[in-house]
Every structure is written in structure tokens, then in C-alpha cells.
Protein backbone atom coordinates (compact mmCIF):
# COMPACT_ATOMS: atom_id res chain seq x y z
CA UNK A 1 -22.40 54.25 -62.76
CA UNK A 2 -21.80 51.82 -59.97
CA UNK A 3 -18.15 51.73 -58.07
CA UNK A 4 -16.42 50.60 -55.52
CA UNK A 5 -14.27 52.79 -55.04
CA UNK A 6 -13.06 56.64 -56.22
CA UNK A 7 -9.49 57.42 -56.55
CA UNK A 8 -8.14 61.14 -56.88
CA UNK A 9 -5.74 63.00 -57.36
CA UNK A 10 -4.32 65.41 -54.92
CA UNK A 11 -3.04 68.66 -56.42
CA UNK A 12 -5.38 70.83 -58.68
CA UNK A 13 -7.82 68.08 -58.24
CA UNK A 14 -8.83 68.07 -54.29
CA UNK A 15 -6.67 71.79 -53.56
CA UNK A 16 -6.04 74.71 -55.63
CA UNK A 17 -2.44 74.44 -55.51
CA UNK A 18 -1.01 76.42 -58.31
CA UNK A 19 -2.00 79.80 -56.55
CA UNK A 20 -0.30 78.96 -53.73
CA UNK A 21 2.78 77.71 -55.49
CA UNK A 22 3.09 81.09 -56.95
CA UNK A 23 2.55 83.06 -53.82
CA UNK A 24 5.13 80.90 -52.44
CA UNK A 25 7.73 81.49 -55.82
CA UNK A 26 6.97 85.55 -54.71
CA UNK A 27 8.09 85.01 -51.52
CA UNK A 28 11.56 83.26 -52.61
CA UNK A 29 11.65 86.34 -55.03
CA UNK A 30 11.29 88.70 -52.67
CA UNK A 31 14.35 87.06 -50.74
CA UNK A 32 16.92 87.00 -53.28
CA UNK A 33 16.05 90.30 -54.65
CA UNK A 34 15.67 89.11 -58.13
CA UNK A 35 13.91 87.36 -60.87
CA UNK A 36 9.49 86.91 -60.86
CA UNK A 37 7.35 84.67 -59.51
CA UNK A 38 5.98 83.32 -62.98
CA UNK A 39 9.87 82.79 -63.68
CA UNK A 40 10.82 80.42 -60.84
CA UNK A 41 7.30 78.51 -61.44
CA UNK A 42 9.03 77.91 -64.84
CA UNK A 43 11.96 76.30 -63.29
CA UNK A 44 9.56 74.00 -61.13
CA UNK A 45 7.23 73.20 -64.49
CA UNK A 46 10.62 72.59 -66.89
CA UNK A 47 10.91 68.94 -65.44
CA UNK A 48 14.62 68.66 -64.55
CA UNK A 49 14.24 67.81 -61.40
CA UNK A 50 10.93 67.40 -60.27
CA UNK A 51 7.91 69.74 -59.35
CA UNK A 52 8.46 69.83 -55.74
CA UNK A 53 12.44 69.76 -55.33
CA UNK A 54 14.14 72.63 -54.07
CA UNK A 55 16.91 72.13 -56.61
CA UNK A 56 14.91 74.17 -58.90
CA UNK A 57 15.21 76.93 -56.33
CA UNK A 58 19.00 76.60 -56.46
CA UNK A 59 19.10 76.66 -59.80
CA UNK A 60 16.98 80.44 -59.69
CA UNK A 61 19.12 81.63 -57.12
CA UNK A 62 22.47 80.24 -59.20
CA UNK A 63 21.32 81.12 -62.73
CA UNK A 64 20.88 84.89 -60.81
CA UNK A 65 24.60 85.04 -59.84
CA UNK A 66 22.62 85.25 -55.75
CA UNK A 67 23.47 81.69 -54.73
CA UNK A 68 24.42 81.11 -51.01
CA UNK A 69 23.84 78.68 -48.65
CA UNK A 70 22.55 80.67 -46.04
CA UNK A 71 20.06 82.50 -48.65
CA UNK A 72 18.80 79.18 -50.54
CA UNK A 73 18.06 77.74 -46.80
CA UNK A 74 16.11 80.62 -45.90
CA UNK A 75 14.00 80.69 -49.42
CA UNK A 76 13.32 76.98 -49.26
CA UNK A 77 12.18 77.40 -45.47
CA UNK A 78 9.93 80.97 -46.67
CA UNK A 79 8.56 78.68 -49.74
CA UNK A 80 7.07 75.50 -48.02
CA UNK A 81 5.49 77.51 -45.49
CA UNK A 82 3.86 79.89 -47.89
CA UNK A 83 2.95 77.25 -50.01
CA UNK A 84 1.46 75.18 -46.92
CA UNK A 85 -0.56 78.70 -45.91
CA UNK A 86 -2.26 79.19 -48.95
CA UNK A 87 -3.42 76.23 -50.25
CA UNK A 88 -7.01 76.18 -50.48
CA UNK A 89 -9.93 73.00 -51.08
CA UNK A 90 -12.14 73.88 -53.95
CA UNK A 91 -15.19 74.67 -53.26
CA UNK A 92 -17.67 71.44 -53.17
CA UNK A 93 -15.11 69.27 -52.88
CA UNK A 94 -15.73 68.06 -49.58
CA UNK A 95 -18.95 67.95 -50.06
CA UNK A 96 -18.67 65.06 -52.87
CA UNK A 97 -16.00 63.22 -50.13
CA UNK A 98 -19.00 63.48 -47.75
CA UNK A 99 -21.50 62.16 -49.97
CA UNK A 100 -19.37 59.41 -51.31
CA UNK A 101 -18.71 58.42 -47.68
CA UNK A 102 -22.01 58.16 -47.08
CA UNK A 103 -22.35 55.91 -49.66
CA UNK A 104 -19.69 53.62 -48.63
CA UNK A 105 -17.57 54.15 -51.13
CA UNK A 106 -13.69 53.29 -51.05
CA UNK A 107 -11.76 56.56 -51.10
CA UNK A 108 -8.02 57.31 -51.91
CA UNK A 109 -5.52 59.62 -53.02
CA UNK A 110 -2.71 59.04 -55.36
CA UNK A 111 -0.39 61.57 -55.57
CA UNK A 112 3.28 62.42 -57.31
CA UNK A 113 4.12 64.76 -54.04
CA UNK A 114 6.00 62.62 -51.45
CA UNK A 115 4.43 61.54 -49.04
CA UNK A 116 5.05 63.37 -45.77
CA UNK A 117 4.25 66.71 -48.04
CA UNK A 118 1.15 64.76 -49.14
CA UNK A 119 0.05 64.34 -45.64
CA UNK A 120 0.46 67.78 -44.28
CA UNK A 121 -1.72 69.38 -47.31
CA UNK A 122 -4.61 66.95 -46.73
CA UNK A 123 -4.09 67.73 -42.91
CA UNK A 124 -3.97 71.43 -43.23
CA UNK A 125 -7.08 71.25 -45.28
CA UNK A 126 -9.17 69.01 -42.86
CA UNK A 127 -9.03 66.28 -45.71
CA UNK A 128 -7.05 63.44 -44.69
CA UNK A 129 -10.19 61.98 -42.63
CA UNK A 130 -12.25 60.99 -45.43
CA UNK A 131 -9.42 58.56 -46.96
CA UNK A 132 -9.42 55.47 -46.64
CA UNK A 133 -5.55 54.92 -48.46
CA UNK A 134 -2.93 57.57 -49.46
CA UNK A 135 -0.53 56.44 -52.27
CA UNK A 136 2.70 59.01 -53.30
CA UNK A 137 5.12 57.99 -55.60
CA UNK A 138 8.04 57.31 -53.18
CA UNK A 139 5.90 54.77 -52.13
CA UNK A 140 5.23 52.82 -55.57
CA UNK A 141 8.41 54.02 -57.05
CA UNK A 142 7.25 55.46 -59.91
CA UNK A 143 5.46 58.62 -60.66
CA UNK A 144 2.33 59.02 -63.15
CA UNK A 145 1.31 58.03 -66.18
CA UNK A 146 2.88 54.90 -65.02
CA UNK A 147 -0.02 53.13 -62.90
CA UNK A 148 2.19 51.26 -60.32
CA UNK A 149 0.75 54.11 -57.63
CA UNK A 150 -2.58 53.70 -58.79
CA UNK A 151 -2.20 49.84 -58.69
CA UNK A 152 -0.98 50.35 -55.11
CA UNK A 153 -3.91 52.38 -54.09
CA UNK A 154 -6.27 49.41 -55.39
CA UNK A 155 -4.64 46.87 -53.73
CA UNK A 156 -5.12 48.29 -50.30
CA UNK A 157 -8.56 49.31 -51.40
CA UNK A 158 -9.27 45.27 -52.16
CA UNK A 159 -10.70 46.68 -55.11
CA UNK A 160 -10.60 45.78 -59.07
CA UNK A 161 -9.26 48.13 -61.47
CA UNK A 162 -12.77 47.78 -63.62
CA UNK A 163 -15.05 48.61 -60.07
CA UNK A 164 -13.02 52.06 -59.95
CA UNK A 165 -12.96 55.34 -60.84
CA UNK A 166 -9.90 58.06 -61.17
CA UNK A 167 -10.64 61.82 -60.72
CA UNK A 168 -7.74 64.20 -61.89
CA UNK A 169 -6.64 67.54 -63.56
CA UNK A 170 -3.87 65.83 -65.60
CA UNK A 171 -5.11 63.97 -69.15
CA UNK A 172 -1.11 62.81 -69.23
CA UNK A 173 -0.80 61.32 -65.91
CA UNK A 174 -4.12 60.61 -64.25
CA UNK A 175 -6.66 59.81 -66.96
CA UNK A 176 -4.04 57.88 -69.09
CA UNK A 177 -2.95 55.67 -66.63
CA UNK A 178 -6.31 55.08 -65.24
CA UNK A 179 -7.27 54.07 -68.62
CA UNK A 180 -3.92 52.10 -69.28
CA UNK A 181 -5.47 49.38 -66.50
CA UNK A 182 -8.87 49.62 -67.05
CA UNK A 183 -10.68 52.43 -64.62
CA UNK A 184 -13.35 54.74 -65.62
CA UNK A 185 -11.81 58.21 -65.89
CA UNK A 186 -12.98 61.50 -64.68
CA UNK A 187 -11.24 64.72 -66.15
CA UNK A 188 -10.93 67.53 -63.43
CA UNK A 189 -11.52 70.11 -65.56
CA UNK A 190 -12.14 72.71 -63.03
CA UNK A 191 -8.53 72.76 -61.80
CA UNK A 192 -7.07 71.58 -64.96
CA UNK A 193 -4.60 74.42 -66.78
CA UNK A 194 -4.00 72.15 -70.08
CA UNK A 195 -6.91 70.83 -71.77
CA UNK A 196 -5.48 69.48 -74.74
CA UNK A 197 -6.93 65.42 -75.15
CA UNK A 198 -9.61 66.53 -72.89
CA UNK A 199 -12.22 64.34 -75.11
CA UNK A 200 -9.46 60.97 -74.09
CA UNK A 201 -11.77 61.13 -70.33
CA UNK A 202 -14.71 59.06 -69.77
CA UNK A 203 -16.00 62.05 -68.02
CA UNK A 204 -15.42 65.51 -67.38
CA UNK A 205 -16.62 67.58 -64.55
CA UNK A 206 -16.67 71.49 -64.78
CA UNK A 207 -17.11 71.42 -61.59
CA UNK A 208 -16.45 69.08 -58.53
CA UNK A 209 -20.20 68.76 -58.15
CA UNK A 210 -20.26 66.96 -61.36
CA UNK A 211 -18.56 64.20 -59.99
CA UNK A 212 -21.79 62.85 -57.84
CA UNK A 213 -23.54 63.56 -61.11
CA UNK A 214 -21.45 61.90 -63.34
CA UNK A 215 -21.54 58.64 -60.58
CA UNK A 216 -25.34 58.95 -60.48
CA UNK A 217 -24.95 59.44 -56.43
């Protein structure tokens, strides 16, 4: 397959990031003296506020009967840098950024984490050197499936929907709205924890290797 230009994902795509999420939800846990890990990741995955706001932590701490200012500034403080500490590349991934580098291939992410949290993962992994653009959704305005991010991404890129290709973990909000504008589509299914739809991708790589296979590099 010829492109132009690969766009991923950041999360569970490039980084392993739900391990570290819940190392992160122990450590809050451990601080209020209440509650599990797996039950404050809950309040992050419900979707009432958002997968990275804090709010969700007030809510644990409030829904607990623990609530204080004091205490919900001290787990949100314990929580990012946990989370920062533990997130991990997966393996081969930066070997396919190297490769497609070499190649001269347009690189970018596109990511629902704001932007300044976007930027310290890919810097605390080493990552943020092989991208040409980084795209987060307080940029666009809009968070995945809808593809104004992704549209972004390809404008700075100076490349055509139809030349690119999108790598993620999420069938909902990476491979649909690659598909909604006309990209190739590339199912992370190494990092993926829902595989429901999975047959909706182009592609799917088991593991990152896969994706030089699958883009005959």
C-alpha cells in the first residue's frame, strides 16, 4: 500500500496507558482510604465528564462521604504523576516510527487527551521526535469519531485524506472516523480492550510490527 502519510493514535495505540491509569487510580485509593482501583477507572470510563478530568476523582472521593479540598488536591497531584511514571511504549513501536521515517513518510498523532498532557507522554517516552504534527481535541474542538482532529492533522500534513492511513485501538473513534473521510484504517488490536466491529478495519495488526507489513514497508 502506498501513503503519504500515517496518522495514530496516542493512547493504547503508541503507549500502554491503561496499566498506568490503574496504578495511578491505586494511588488515589490509597489516599482517601477507600474504594478500588478498578472502581475509580469506572468513574473515568462512565463518560460524564471525560476520560482525563479530575472531576471523576471528585466524584469518588464525594460518592465516599471523603471529599475535601485539601485531600482531592493531593489525589489529583499523586494521580498525574503516577500515571506520567508508568506509562510505557509498546514494544516495536518505535521501531515502525523509525522505519516509516526512513521512508519519508508524514507522521502524526491525533489524540482526545489535551494537548499539554499529550505532549508530556510523547516526551516522557522519547516519542515526540518522530512527529511531524500533534493534533488533541482542544485544538479541533471536537473529540473522536468526529474527524475535525483528524482533518486538522491532514491539513498540516499537506496531505489528502485518500494518501493516508489511521492506526488506532478504538473501532468507535479512530477507525470510524478515518473511514467517515476516506483513509485506509488500521485496527490496533494489540492495545485494543473492545474488539467488537473489529472486521469494520481495513487492517488489523496483532502486533505493531504488522503495521510495516500491512504498508508493504
Amino acid at each position: 500500500m502506498k501513503v503519504k502519510a500515517v496518522i495514530f493514535d496516542l493512547d493504547d495505540t503508541l503507549i500502554d496507558f491503561i496499566p498506568a491509569k490503574l496504578k495511578a487510580c491505586e494511588e488515589v485509593v490509597k489516599l482517601a482510604k477507600c474504594g478500588s482501583a478498578d472502581e475509580l477507572l469506572d468513574y473515568f470510563l462512565r463518560g460524564k465528564h471525560g476520560f482525563e478530568s479530575h472531576e471523576n476523582i471528585a466524584d469518588f472521593l464525594q460518592d465516599h462521604g471523603v471529599f475535601s479540598p485539601e485531600l482531592f488536591s493531593i489525589c489529583c497531584e499523586s494521580y498525574e504523576k503516577t500515571k506520567i511514571e508508568r506509562i510505557r511504549v509498546y514494544p516495536g513501536i518505535e521501531e515502525v516510527l523509525k522505519r516509516l521515517k526512513e521512508k519519508g513518510i508524514k507522521l502524526a498523532v491525533v489524540t482526545d487527551a489535551e494537548n499539554g498532557k499529550a505532549i508530556t507522554r510523547l516526551r516522557k517516552t522519547d516519542l515526540e521526535k518522530y512527529f511531524d504534527v500533534i493534533v488533541s481535541a482542544d485544538m479541533s474542538g471536537k473529540r473522536k469519531p468526529e474527524p475535525d482532529s483528524i482533518l486538522l492533522a491532514l491539513e498540516k500534513l499537506r496531505v489528502k485524506a485518500e494518501d493516508a492511513v489511521i492506526v488506532g485501538d478504538s473501532i468507535r473513534r479512530d477507525i470510524t472516523a478515518g473511514k467517515r473521510i476516506g483513509m485506509k484504517t488500521i485496527f490496533a488490536f494489540y492495545g485494543a480492550t473492545h474488539f467488537s466491529n473489529a472486521e469494520n478495519a481495513d487492517f488489523i495488526a496483532e502486533k505493531p510490527e504488522d503495521i510495516l507489513k500491512i504498508l508493504g514497508i
